[in-house]
N, C-alpha and C. Protein backbone atom coordinates (compact mmCIF):
# COMPACT_ATOMS: atom_id res chain seq x y z
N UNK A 1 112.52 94.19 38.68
CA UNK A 1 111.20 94.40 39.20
C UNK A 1 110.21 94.65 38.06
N UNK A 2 110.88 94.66 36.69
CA UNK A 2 110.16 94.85 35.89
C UNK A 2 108.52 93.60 35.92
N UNK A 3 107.23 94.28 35.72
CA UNK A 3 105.88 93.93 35.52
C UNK A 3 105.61 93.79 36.98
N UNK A 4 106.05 93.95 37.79
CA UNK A 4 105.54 93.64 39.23
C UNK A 4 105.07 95.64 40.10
N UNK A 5 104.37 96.29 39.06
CA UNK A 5 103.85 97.25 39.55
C UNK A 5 102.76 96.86 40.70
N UNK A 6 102.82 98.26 41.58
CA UNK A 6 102.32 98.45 42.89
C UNK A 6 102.65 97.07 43.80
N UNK A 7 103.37 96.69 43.56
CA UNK A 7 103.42 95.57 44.63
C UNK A 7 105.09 95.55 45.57
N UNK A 8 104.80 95.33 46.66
CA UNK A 8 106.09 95.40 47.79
C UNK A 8 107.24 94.73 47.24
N UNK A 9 108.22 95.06 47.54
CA UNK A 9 109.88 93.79 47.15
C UNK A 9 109.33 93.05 48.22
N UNK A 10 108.83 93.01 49.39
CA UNK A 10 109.70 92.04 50.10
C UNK A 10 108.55 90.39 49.60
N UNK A 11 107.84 90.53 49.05
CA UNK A 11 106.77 89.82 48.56
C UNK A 11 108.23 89.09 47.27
N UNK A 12 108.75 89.85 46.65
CA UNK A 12 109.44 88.99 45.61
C UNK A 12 111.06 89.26 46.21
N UNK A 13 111.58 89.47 46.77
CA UNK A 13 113.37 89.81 47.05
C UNK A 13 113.48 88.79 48.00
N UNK A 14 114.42 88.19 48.18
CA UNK A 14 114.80 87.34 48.98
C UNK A 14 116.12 87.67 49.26
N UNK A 15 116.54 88.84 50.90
CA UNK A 15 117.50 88.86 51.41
C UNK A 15 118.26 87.93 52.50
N UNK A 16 119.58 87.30 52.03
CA UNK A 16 119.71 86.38 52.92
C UNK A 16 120.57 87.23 54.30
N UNK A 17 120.92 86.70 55.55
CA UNK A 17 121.88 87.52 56.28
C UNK A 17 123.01 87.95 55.81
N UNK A 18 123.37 87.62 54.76
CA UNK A 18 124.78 87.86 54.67
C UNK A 18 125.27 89.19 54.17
N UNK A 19 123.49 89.92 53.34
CA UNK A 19 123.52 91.10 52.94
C UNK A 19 123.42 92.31 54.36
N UNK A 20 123.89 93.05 54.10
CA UNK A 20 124.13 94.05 54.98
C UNK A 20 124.05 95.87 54.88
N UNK A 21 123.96 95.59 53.19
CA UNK A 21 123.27 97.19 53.13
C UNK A 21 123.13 97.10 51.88
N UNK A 22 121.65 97.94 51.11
CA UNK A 22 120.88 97.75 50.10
C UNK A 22 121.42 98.71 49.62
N UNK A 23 120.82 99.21 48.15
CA UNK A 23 120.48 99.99 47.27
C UNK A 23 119.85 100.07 46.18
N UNK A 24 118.96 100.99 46.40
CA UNK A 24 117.60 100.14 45.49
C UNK A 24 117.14 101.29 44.60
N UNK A 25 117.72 101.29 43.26
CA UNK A 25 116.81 101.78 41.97
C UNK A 25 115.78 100.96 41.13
N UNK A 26 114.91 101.56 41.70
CA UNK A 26 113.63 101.07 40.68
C UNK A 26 113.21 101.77 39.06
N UNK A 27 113.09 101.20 38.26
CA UNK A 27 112.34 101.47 37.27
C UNK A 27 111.51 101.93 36.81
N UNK A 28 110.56 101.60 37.12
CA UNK A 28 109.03 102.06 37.12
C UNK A 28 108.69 102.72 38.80
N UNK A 29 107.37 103.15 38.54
CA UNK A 29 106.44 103.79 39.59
C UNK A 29 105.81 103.39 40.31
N UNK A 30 106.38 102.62 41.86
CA UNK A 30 106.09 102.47 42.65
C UNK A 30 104.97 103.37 44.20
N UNK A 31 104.33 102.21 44.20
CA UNK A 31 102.87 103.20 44.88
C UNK A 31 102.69 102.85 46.40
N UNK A 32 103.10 101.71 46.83
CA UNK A 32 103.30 101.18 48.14
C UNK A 32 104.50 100.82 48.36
N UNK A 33 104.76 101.25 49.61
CA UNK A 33 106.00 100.34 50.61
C UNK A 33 105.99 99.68 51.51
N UNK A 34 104.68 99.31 51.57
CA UNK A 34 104.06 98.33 52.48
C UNK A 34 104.99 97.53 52.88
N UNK A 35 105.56 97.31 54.18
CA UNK A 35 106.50 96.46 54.12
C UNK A 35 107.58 95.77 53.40
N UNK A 36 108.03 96.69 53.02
CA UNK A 36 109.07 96.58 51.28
C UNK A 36 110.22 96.11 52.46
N UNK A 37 110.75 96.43 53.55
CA UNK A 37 112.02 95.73 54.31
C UNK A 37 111.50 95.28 55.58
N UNK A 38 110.44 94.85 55.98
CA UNK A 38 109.87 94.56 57.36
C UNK A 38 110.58 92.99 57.66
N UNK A 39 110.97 93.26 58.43
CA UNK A 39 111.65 91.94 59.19
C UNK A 39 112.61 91.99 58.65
N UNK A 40 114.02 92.28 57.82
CA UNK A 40 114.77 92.11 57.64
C UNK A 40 116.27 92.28 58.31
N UNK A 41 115.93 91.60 59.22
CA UNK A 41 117.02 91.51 60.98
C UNK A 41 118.36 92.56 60.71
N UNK A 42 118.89 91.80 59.31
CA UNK A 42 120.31 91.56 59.59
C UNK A 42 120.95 92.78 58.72
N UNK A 43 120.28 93.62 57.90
CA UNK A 43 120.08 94.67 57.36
C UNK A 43 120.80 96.26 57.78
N UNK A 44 122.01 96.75 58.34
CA UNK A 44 122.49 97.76 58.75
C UNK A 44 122.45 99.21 58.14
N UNK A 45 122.50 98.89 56.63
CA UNK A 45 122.57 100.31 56.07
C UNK A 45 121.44 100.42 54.96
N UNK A 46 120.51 100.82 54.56
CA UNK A 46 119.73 101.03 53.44
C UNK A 46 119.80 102.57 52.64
N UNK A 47 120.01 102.74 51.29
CA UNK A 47 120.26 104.09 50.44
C UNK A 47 118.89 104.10 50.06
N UNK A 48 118.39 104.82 50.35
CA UNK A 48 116.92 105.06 49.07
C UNK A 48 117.33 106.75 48.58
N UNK A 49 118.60 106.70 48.45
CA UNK A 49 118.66 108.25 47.91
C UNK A 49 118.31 108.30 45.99
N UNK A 50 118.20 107.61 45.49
CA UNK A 50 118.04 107.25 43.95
C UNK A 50 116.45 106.88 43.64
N UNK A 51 115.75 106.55 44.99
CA UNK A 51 114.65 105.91 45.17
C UNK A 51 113.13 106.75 44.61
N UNK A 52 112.40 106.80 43.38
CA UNK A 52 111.50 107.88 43.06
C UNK A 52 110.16 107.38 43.91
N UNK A 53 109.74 108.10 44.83
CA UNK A 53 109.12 107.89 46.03
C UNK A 53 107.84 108.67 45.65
N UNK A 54 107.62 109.53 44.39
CA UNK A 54 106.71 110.77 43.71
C UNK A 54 105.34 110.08 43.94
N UNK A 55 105.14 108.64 43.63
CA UNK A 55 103.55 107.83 43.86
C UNK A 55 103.76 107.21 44.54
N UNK A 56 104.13 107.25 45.69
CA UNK A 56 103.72 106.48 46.99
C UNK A 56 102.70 106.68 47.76
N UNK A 57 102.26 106.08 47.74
CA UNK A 57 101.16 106.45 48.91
C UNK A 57 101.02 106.07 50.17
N UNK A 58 101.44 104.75 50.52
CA UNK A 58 101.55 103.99 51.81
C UNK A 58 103.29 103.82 51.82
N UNK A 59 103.20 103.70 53.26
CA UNK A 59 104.96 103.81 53.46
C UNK A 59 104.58 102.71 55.02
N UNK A 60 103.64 102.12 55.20
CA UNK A 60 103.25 101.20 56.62
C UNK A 60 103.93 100.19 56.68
N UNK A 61 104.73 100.48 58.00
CA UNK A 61 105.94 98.96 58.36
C UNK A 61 106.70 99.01 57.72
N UNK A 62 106.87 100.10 56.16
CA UNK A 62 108.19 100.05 55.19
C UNK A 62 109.58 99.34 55.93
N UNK A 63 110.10 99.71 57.89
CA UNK A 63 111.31 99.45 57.72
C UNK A 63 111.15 98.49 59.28
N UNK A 64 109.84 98.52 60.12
CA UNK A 64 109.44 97.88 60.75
C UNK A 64 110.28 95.98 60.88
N UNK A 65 110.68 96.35 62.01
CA UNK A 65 111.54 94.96 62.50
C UNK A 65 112.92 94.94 62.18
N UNK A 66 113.29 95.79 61.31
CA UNK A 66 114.76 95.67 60.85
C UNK A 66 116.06 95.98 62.31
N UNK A 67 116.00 95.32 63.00
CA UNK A 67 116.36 95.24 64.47
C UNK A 67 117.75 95.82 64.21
N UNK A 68 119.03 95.28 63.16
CA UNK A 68 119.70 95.84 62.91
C UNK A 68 120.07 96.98 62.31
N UNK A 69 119.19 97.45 61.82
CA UNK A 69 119.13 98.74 60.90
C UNK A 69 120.08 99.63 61.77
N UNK A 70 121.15 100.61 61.39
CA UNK A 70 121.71 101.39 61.56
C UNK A 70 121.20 102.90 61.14
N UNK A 71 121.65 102.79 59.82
CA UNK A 71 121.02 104.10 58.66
C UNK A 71 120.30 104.13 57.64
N UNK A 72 119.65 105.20 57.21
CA UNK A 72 119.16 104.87 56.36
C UNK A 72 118.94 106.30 55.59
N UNK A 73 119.58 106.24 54.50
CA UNK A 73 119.71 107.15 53.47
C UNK A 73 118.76 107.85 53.04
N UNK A 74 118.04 109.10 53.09
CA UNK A 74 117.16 109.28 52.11
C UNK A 74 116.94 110.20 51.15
N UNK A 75 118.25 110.91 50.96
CA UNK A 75 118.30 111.84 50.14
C UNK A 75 117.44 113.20 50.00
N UNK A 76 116.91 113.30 48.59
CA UNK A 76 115.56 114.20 48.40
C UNK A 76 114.24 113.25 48.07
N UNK A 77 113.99 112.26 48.87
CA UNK A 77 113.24 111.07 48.47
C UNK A 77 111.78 112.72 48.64
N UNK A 78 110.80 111.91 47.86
CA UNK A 78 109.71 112.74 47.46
C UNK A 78 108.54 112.13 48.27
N UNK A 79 108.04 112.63 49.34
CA UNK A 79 107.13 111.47 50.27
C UNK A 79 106.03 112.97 49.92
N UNK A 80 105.66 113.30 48.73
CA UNK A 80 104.04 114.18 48.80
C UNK A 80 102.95 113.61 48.62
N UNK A 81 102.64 112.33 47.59
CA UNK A 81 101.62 111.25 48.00
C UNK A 81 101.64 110.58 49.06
N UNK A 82 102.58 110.12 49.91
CA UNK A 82 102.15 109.25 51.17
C UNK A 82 101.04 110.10 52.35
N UNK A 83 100.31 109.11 52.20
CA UNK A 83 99.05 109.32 53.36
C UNK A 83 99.16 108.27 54.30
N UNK A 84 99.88 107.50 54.18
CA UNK A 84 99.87 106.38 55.56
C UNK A 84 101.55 106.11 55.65
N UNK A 85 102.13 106.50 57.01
CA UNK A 85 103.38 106.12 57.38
C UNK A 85 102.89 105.83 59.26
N UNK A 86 102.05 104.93 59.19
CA UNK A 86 102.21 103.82 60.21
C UNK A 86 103.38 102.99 60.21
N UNK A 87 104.03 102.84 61.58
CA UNK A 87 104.61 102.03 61.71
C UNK A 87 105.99 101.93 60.98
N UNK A 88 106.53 102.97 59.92
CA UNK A 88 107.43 102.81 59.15
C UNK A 88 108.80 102.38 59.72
N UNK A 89 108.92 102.84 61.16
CA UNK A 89 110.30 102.27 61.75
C UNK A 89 110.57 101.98 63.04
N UNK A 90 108.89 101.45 63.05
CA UNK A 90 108.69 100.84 64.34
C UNK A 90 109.82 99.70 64.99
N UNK A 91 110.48 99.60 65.65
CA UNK A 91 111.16 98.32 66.07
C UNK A 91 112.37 98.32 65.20
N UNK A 92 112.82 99.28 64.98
CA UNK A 92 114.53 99.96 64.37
C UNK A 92 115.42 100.20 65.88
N UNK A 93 115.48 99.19 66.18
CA UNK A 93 116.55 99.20 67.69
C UNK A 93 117.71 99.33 68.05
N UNK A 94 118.00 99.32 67.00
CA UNK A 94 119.58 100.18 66.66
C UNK A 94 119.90 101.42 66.18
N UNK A 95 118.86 102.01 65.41
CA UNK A 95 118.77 103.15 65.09
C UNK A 95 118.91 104.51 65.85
N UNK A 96 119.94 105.44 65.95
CA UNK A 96 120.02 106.23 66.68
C UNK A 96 120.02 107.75 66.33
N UNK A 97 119.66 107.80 64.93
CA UNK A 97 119.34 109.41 64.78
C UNK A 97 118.53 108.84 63.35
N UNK A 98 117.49 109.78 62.71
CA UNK A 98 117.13 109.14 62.02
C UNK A 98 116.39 110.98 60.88
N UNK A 99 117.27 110.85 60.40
CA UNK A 99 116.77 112.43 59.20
C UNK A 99 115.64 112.23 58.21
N UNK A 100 114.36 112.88 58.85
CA UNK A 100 113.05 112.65 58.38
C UNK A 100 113.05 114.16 57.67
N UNK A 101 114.20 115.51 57.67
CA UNK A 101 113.56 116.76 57.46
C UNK A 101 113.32 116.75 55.52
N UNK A 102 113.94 116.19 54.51
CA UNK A 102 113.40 115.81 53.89
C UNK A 102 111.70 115.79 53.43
N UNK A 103 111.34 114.44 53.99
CA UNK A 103 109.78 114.22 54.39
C UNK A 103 108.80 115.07 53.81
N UNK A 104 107.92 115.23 53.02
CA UNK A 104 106.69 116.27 53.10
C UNK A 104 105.85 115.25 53.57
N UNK A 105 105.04 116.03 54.56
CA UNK A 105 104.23 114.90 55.53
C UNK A 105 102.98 116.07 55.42
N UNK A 106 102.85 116.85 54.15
CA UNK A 106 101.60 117.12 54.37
C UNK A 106 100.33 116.53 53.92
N UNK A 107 100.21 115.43 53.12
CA UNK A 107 99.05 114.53 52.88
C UNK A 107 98.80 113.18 53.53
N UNK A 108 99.88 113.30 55.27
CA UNK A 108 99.55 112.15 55.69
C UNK A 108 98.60 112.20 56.81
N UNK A 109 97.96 111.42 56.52
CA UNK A 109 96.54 111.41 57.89
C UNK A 109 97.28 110.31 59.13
N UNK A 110 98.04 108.91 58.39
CA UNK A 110 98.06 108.58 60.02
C UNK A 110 99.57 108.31 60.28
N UNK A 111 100.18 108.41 61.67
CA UNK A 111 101.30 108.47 61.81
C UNK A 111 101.51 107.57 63.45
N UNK A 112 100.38 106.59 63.15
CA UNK A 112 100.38 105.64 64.64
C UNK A 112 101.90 105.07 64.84
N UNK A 113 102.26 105.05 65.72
CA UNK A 113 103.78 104.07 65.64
C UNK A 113 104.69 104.29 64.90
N UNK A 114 104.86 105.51 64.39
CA UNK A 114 105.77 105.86 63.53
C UNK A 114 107.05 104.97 63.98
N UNK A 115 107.55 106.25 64.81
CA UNK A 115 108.72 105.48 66.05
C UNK A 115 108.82 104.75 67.07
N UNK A 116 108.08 104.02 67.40
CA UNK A 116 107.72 103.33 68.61
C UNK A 116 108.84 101.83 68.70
N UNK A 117 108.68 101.95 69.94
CA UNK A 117 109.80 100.65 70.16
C UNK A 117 111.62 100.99 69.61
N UNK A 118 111.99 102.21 69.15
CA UNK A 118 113.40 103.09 68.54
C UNK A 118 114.36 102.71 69.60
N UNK A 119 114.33 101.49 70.33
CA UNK A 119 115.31 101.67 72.05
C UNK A 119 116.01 102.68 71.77
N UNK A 120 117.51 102.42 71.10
CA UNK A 120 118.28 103.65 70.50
C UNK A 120 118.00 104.86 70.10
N UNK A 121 117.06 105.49 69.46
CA UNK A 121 116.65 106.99 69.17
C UNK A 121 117.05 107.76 69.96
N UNK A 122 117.79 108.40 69.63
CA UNK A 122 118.42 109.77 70.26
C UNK A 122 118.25 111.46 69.78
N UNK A 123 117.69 110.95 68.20
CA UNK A 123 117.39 112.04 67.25
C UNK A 123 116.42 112.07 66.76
N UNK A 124 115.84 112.62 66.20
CA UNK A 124 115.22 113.11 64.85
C UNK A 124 114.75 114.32 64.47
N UNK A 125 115.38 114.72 63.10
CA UNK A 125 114.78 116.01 62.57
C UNK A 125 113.24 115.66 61.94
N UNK A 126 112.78 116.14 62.47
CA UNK A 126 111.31 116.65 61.64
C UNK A 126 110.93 117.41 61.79
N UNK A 127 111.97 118.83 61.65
CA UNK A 127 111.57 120.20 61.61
C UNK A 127 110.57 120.38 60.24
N UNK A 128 110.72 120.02 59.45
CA UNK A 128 109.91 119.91 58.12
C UNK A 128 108.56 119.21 58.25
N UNK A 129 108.25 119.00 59.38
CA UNK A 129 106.47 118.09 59.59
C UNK A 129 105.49 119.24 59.55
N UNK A 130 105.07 118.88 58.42
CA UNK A 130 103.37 119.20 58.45
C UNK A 130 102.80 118.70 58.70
N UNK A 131 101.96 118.83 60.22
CA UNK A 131 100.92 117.62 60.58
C UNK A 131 99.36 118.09 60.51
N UNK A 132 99.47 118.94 59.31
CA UNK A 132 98.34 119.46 59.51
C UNK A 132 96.75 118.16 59.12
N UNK A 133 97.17 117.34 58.11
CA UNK A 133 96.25 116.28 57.93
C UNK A 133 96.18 115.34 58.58
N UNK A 134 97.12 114.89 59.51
CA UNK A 134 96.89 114.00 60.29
C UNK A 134 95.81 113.64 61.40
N UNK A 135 95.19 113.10 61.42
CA UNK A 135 94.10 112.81 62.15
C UNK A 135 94.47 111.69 63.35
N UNK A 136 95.79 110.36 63.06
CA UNK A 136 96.27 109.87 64.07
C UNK A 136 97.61 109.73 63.94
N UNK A 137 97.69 109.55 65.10
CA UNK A 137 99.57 109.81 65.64
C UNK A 137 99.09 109.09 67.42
N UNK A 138 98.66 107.93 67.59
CA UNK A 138 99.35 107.05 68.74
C UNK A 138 100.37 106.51 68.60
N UNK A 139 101.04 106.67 69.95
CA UNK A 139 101.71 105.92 70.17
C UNK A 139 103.21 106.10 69.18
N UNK A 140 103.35 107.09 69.02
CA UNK A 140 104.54 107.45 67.92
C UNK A 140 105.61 107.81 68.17
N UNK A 141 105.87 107.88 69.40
CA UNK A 141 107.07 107.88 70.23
C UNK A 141 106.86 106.71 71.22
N UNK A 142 106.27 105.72 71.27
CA UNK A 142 106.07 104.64 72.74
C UNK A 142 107.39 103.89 72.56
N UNK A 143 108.05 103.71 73.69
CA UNK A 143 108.52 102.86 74.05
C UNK A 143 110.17 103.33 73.52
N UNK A 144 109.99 104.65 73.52
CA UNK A 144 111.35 104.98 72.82
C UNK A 144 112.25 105.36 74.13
N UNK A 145 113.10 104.35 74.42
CA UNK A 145 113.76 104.12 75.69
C UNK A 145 114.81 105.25 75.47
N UNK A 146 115.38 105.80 74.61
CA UNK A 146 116.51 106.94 74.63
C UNK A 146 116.08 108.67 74.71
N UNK A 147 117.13 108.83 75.06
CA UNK A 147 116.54 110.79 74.97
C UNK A 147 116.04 111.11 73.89
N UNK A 148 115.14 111.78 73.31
CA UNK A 148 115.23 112.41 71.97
C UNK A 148 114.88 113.54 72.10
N UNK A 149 114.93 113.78 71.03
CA UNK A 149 115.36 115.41 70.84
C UNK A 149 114.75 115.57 69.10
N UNK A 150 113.82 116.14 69.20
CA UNK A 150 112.97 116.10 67.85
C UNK A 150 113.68 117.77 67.01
C-alpha cells in the first residue's frame, strides 16, 4: 500500500471469492475506511487486530454488504478520530454478535445505519459508547430481524 495514503483498499485490492478471511497490516497512516471491504460477499472472517486505526476519521460502509461476514476481529483498534461510522456494518447478514466495547465513539457525530439490515444480530457490546457528540443515529438498528441485546 505503500504511496497510496488516505485512500480506501478496496479502490486498489482485488479480492477474489476464493479468499475467505483477511489480515491487514498497514504501514503507514491511514485516515479513511470508506468502504475499505464494502461488497465483499464472500469474506467470513476479517482481523484488524494489528490494524493502527489512531487517524481515522471516517469508518462509512467500512464493512457494508459483506453478506458473508461472520467475525470480525478488532482487538484494541483505536477509533478516537472517527467522526463518521455510517453504515459501517450495514447489511452483515450473517453476523451474529459483533464486539464494538473496544470503540471510543466519543468524536463521532453520525451513526445513521450503523447496524441496520444485521438479519443475524443477536449481540452487541457497546457498553463503552459515548454518544455524547452524536447528532445522528437513524435507523441504526432497522431492520435488525434478531433479538439483540446491546
Amino acid at each position: 500500500m505503500n504511496g497510496i495514503k488516505n485512500e480506501t483498499c478496496k479502490k486498489y485490492c482485488y479480492m477474489p471469492e476464493e479468499i475467505n478471511n483477511v489480515t491487514l497490516i498497514f504501514g503507514e497512516e491511514i485516515t479513511s475506511c470508506e468502504n475499505m471491504f464494502h461488497s465483499l460477499y464472500y469474506i467470513i472472517e476479517i482481523d484488524l487486530s494489528k490494524f493502527d486505526a489512531s487517524k481515522v476519521t471516517t469508518m462509512y460502509a467500512m464493512f457494508e454488504g459483506c453478506t458473508f461476514l461472520g467475525k470480525i476481529i478488532f482487538g484494541d483498534i483505536n477509533t478516537s478520530s472517527v467522526k463518521d461510522m455510517r453504515k459501517v456494518f450495514k447489511k452483515c447478514e450473517r453476523i451474529t454478535s459483533i464486539n464494538v466495547s473496544n470503540f471510543d465513539t466519543s468524536s463521532v457525530t453520525n451513526m445513521n445505519e450503523m447496524f441496520s439490515y444485521c438479519d443475524a444480530l443477536e449481540s452487541i457490546d457497546a457498553s463503552s459508547f459515548n454518544t455524547s457528540k452524536v447528532e445522528e443515529m437513524l435507523d441504526i438498528f432497522a431492520y435488525c430481524r434478531s433479538c439483540i441485546t446491546i
